[in-house]
N, C-alpha and C. Protein backbone atom coordinates (compact mmCIF):
# COMPACT_ATOMS: atom_id res chain seq x y z
N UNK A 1 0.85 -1.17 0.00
CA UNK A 1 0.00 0.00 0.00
C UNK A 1 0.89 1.23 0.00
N UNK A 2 0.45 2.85 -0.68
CA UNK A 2 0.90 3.66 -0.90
C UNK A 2 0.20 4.80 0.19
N UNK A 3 0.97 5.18 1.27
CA UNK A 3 0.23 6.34 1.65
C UNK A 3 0.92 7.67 1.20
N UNK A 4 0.05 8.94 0.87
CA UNK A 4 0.73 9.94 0.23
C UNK A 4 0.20 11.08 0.78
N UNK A 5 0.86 12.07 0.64
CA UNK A 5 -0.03 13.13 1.29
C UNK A 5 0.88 14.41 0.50
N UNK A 6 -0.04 15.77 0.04
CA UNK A 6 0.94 16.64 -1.09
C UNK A 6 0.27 17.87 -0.30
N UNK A 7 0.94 18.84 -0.70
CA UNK A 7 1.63 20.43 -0.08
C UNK A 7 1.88 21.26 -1.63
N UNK A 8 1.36 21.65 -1.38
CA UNK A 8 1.40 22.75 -2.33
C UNK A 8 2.45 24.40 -1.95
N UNK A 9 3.74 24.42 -2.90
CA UNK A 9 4.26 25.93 -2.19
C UNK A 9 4.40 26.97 -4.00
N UNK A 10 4.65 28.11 -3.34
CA UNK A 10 4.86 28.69 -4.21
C UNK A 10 6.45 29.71 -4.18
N UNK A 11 7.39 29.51 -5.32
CA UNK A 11 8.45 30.12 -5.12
C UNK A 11 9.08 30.39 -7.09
N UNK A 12 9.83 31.15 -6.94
CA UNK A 12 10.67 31.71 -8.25
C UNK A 12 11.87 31.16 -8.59
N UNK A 13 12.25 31.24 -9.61
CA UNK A 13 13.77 30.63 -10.15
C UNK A 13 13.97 31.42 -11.52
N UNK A 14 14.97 31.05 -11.13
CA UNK A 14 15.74 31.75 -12.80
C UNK A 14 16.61 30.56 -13.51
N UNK A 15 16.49 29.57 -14.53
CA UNK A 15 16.98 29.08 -15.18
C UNK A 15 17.84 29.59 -16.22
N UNK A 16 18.65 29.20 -16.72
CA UNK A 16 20.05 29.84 -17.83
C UNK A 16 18.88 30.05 -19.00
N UNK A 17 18.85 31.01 -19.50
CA UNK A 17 18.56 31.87 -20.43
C UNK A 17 16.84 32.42 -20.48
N UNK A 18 15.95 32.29 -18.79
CA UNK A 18 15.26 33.03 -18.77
C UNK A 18 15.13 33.87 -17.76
N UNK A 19 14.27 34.69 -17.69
CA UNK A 19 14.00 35.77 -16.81
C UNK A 19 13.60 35.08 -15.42
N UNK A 20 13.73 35.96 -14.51
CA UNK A 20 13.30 35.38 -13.13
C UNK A 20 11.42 35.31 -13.05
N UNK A 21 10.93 34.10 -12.81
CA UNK A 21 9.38 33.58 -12.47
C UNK A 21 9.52 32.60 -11.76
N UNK A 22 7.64 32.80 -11.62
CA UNK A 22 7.21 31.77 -10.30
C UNK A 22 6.39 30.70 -10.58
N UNK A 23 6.34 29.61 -10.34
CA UNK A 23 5.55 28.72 -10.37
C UNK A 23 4.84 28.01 -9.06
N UNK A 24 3.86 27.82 -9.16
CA UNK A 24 3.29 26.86 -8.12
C UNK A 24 3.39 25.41 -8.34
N UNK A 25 3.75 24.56 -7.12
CA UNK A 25 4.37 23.44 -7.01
C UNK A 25 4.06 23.03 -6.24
N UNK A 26 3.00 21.73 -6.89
CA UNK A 26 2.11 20.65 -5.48
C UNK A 26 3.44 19.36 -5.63
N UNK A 27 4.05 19.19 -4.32
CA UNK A 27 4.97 18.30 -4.02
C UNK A 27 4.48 17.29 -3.16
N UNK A 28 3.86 15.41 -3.59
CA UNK A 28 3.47 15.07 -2.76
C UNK A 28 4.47 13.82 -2.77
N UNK A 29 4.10 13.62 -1.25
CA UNK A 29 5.29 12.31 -0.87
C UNK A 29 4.53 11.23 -0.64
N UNK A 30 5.00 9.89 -1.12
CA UNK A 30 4.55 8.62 -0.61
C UNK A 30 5.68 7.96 -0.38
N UNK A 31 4.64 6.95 0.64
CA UNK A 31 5.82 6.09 1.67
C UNK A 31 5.03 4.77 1.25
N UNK A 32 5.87 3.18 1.01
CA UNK A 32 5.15 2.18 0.84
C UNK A 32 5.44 1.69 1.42
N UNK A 33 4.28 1.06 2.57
CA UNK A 33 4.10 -0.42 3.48
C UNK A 33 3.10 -0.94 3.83
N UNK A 34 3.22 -1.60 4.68
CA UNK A 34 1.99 -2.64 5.21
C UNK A 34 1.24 -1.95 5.94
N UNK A 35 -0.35 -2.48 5.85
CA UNK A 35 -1.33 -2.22 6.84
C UNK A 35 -1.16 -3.32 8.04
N UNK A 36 -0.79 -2.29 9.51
CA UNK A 36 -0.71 -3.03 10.64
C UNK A 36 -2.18 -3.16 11.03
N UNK A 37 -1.83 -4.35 12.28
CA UNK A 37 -3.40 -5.04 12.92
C UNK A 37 -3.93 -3.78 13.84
N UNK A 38 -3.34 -2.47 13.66
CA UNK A 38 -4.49 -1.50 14.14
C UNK A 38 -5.04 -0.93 12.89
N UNK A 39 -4.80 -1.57 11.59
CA UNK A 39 -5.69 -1.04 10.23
C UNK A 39 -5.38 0.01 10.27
N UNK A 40 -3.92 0.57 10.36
CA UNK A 40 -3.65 1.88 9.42
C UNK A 40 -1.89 1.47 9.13
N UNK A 41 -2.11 1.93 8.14
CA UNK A 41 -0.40 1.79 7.16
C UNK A 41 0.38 3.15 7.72
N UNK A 42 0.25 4.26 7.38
CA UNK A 42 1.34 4.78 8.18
C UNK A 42 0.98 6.12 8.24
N UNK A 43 1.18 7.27 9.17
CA UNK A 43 0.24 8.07 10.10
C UNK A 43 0.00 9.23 8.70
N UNK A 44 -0.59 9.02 8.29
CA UNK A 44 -0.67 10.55 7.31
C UNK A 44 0.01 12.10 7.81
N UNK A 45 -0.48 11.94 9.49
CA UNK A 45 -0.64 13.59 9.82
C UNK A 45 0.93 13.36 9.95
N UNK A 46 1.77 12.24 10.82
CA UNK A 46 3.58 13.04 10.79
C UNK A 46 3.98 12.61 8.82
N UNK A 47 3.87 11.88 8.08
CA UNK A 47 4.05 12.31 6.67
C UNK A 47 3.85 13.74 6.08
N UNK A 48 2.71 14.51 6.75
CA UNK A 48 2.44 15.77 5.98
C UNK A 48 3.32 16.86 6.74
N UNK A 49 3.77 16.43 8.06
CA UNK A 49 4.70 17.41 9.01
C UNK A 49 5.77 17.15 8.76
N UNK A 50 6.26 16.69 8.30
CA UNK A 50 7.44 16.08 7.49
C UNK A 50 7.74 17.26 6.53
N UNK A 51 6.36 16.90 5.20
CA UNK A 51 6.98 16.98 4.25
C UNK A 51 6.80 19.00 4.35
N UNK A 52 6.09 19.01 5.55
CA UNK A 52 5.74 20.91 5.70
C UNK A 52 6.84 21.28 5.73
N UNK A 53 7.70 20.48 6.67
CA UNK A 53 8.73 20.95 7.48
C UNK A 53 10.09 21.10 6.03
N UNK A 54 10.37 20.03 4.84
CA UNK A 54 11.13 20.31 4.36
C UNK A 54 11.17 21.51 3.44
N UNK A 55 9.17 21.03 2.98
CA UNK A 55 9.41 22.35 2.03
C UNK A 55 9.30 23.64 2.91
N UNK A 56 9.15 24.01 3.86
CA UNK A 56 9.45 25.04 4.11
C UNK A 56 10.30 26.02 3.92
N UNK A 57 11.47 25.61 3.66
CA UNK A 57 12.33 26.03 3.31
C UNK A 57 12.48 26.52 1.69
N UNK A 58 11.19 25.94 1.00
CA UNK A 58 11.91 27.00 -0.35
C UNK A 58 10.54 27.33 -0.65
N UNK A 59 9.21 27.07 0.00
CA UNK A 59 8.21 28.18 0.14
C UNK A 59 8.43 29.56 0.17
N UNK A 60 7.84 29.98 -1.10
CA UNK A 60 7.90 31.90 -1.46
C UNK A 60 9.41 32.24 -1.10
N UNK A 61 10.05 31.87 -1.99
CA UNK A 61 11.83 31.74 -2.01
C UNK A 61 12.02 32.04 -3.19
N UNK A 62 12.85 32.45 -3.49
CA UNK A 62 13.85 32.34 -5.07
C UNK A 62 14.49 30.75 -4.83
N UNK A 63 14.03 29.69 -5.53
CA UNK A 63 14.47 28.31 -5.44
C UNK A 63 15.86 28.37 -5.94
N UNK A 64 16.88 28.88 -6.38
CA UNK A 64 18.05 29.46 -7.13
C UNK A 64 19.11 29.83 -5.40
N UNK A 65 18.71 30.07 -4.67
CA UNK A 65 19.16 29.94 -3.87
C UNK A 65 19.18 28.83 -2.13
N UNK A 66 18.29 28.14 -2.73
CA UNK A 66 18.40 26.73 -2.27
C UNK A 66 18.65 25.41 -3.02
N UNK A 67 18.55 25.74 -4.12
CA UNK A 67 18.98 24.55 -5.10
C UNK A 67 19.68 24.65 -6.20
N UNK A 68 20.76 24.64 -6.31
CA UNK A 68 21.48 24.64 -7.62
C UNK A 68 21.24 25.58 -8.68
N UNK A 69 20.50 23.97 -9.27
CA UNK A 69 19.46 24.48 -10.38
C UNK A 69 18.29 23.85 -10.44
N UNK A 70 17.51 24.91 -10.38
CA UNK A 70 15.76 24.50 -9.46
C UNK A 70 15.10 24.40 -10.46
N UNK A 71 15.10 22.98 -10.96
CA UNK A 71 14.24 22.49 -12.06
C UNK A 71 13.18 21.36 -10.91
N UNK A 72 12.15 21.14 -11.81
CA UNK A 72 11.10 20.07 -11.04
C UNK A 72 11.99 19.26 -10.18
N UNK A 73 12.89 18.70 -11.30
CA UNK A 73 13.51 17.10 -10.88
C UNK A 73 14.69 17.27 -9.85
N UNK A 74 15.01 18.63 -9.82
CA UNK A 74 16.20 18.52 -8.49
C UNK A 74 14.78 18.86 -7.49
N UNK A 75 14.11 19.92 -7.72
CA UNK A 75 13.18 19.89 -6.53
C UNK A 75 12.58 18.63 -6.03
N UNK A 76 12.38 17.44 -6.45
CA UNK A 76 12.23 16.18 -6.52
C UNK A 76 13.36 15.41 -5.55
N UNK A 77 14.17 15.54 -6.25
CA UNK A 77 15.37 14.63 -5.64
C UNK A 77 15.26 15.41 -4.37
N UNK A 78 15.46 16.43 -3.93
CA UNK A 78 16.28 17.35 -2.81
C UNK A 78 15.37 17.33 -2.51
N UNK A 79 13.81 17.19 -2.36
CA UNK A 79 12.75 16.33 -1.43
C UNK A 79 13.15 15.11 -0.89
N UNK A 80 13.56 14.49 -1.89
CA UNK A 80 13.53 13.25 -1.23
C UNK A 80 14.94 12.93 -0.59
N UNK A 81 16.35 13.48 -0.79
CA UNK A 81 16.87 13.30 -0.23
C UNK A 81 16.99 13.74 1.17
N UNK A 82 15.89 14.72 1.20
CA UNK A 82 16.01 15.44 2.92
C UNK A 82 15.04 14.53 3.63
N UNK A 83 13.73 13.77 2.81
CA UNK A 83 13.38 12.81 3.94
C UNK A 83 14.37 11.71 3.94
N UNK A 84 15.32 10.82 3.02
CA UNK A 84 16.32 9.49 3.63
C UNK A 84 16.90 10.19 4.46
N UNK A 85 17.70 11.37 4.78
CA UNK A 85 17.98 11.66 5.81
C UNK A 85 17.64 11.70 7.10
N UNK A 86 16.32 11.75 7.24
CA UNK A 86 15.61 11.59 8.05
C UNK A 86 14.72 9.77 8.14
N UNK A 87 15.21 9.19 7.64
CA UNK A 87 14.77 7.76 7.51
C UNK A 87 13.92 7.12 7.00
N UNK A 88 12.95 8.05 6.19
CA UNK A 88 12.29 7.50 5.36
C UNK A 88 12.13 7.72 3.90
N UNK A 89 11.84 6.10 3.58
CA UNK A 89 12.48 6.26 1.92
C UNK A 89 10.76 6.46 1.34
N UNK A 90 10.80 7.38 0.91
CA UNK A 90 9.70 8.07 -0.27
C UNK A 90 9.88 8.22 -1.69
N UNK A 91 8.89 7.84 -2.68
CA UNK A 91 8.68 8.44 -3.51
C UNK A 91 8.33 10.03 -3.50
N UNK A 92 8.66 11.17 -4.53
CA UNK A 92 8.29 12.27 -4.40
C UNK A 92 7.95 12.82 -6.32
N UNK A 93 6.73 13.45 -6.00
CA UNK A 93 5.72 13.76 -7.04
C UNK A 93 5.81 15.07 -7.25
N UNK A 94 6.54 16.36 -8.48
CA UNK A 94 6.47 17.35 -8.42
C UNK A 94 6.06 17.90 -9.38
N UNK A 95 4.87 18.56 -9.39
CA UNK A 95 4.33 18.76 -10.08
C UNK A 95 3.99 20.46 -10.33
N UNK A 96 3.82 21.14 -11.55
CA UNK A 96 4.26 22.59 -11.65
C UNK A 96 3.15 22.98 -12.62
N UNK A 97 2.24 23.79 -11.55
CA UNK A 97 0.91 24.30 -11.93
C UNK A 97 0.04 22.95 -11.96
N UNK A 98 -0.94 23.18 -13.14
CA UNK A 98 -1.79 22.20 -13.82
C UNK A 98 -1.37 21.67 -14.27
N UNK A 99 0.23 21.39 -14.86
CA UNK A 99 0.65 20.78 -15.71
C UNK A 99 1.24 19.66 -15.25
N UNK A 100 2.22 20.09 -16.22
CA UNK A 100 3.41 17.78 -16.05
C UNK A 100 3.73 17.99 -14.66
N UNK A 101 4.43 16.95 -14.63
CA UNK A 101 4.69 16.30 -13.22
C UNK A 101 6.32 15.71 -13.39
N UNK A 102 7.54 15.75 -12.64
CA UNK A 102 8.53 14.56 -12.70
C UNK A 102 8.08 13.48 -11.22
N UNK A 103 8.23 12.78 -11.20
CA UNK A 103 7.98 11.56 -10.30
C UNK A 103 9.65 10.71 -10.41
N UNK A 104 10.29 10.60 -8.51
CA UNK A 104 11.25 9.93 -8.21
C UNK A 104 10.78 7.98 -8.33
N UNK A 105 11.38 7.45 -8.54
CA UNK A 105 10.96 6.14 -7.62
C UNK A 105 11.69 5.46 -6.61
């Protein structure tokens, strides 16, 4: 089973050869395991405090100064590498506006 739970932030970047803009970015995380004999797989509410807590940090930010180069897929990775740091291994879903999506596995 997949539990997931997504956060929506909003922040700016400047990529090599455009102007500085913003996009909105629903980032959701899933964790896969078993349903225990109290019939729940794994707590939604610390997954979503989790994932508040990482993106916090580049919520209403210039992403250019927390990430490299702040494309979906590093925002992706550098999700997910700040939860293994913290011990849990997630998939992470980033998705920009209405549109596409990159997905870790």
């Amino acid at each position: 089973m997949k539990v997931c739970v997504s956060r929506s932030i909003d922040c700016a970047h400047q990529l090599e050869g455009t102007l500085v803009h913003g996009h909105t970015y629903t980032v959701t995380a899933c964790v896969s395991c078993e349903i225990g004999e109290n019939g729940k797989a794994y707590s939604m509410e610390f997954l979503q405090g989790q994932l508040g807590e990482i993106l916090g940090a580049m919520d209403h930010r210039l992403l250019n100064e927390v990430i490299a180069i702040p494309t979906a897929e590093n925002i992706a990775l550098n999700v997910q590498s700040k939860f293994a740091l913290r011990g849990i291994k997630t998939s992470i879903r980033a998705q920009i506006g209405n549109g596409g999506y990159v997905e870790t596995e």
